[in-house]
C-alpha atoms as a PDB file:
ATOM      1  CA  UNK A   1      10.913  -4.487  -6.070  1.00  0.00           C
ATOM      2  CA  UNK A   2       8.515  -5.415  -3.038  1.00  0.00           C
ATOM      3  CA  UNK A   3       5.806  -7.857  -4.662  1.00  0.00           C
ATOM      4  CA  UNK A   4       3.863  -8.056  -1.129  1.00  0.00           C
ATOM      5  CA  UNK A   5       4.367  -7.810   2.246  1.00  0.00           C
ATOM      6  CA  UNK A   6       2.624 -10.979   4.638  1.00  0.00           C
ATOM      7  CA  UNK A   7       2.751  -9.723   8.659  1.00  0.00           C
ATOM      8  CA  UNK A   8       0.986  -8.409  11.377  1.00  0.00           C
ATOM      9  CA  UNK A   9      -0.559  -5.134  11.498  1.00  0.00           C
ATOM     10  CA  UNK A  10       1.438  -3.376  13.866  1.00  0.00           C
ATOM     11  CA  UNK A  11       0.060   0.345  13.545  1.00  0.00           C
ATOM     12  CA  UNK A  12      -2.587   2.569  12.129  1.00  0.00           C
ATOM     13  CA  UNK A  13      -1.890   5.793  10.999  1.00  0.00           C
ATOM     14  CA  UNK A  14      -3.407   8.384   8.472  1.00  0.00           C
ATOM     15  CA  UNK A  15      -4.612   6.406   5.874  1.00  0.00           C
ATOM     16  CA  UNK A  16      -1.055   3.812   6.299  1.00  0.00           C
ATOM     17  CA  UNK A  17      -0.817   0.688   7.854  1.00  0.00           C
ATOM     18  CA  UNK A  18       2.623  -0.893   9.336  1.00  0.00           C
ATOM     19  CA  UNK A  19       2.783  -4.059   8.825  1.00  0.00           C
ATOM     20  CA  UNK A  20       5.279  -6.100  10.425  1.00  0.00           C
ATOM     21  CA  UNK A  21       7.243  -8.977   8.743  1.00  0.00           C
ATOM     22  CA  UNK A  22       9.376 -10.632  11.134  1.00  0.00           C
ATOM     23  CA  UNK A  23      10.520  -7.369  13.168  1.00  0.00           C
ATOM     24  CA  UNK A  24      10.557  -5.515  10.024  1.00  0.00           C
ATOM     25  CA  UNK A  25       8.037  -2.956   9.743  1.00  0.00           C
ATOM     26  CA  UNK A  26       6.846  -1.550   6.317  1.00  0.00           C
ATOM     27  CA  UNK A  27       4.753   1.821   5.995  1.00  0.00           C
ATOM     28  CA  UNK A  28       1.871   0.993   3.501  1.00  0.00           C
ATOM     29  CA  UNK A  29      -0.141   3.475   2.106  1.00  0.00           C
ATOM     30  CA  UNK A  30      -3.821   1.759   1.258  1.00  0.00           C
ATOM     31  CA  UNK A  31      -7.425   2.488   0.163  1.00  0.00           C
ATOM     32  CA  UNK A  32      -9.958   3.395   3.559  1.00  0.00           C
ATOM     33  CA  UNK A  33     -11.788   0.537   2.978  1.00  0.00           C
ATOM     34  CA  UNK A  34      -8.891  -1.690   3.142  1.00  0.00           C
ATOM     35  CA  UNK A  35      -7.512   0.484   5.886  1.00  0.00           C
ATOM     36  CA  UNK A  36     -10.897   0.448   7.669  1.00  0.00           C
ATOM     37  CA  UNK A  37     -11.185  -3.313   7.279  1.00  0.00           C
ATOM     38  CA  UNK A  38      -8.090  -4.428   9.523  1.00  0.00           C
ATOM     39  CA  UNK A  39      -7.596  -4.493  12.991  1.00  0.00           C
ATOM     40  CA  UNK A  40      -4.428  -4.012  14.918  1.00  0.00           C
ATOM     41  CA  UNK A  41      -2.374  -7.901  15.604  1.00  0.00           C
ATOM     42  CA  UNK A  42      -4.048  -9.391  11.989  1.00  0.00           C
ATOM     43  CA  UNK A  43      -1.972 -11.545   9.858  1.00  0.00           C
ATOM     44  CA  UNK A  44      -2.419  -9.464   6.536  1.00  0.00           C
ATOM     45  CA  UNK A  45      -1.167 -10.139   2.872  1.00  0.00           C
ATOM     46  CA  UNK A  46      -1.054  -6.905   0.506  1.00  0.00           C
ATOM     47  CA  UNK A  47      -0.205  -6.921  -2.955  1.00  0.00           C
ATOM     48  CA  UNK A  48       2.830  -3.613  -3.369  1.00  0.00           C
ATOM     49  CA  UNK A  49       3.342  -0.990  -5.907  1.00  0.00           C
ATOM     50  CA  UNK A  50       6.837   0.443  -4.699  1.00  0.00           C
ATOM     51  CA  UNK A  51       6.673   4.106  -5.954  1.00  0.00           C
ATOM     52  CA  UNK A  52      10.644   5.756  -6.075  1.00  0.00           C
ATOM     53  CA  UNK A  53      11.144   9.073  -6.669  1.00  0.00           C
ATOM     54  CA  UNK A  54      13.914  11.268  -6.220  1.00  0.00           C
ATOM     55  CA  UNK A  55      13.630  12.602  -3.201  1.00  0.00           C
ATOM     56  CA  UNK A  56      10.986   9.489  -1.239  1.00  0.00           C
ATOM     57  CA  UNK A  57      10.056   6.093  -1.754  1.00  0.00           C
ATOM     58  CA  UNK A  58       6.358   4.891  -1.084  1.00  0.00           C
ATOM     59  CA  UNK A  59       4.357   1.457  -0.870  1.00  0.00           C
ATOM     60  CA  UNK A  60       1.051   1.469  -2.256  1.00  0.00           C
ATOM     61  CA  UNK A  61      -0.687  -1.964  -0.739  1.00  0.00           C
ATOM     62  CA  UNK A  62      -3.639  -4.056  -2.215  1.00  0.00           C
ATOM     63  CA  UNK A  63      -5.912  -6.476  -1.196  1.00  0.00           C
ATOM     64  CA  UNK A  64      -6.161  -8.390  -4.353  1.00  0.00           C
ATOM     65  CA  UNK A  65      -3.967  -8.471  -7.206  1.00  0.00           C
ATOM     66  CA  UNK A  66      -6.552  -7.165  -9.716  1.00  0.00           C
ATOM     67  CA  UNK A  67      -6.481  -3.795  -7.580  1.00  0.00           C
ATOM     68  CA  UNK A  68      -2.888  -3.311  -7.972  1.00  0.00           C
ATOM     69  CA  UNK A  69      -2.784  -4.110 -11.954  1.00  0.00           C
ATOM     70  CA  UNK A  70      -6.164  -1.603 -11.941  1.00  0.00           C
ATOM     71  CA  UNK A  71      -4.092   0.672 -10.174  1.00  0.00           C
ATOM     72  CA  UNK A  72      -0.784   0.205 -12.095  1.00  0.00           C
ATOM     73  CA  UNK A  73      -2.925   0.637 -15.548  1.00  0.00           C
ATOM     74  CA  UNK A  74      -4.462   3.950 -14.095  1.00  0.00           C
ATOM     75  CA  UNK A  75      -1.070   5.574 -12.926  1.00  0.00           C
ATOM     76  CA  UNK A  76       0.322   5.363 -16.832  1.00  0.00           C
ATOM     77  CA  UNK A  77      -2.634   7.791 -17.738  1.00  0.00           C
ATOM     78  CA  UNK A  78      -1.444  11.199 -18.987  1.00  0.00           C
ATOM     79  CA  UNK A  79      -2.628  13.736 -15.701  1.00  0.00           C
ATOM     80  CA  UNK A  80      -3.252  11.467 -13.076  1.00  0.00           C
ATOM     81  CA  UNK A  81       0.830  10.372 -12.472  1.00  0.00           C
ATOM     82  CA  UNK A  82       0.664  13.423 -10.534  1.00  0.00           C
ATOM     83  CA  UNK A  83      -2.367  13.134  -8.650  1.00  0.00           C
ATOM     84  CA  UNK A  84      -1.890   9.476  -6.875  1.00  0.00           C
ATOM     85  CA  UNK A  85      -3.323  10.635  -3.589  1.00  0.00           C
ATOM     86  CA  UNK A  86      -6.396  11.105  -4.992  1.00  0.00           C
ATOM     87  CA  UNK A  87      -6.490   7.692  -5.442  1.00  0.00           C
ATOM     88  CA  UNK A  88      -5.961   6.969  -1.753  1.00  0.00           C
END
């Protein structure tokens, strides 16, 4: 499991940031007003829900890590484990 990811932000994309971590980049998927918050070259920490399914894997980033336990809780409600996007 990916508990965080600390690096630059290296790109901007569609709601995803990639944020690089010593020449690695990782493809996270956060909230717009996280995503609208950061510039491109700033030192960033976000908390990580790594999502694995069968056919993809996804990284859900957080600011703090009260927003990724709120998130975590609201993913293990009946109806919405298929709706995550909204949440994004």
């Amino acid at each position: 499991m990916i508990a965080h990811v600390f690096g630059k932000v290296a790109e901007k994309f569609n709601g995803s940031l990639v944020i690089d971590v010593h020449g690695v980049g990782y493809e996270v998927s956060v909230a717009t007003n996280d995503f609208d918050a950061v510039i491109l070259d700033q030192e960033v920490k976000f908390y990580t829900y790594h999502h694995v399914r069968e056919q993809s894997e996804e990284l859900f980033g957080f600011s703090s890590l009260a927003a990724k336990k709120l998130f975590e809780m609201l993913i293990t409600v009946q109806g919405l484990a298929r709706r995550r996007r909204w949440l994004f």
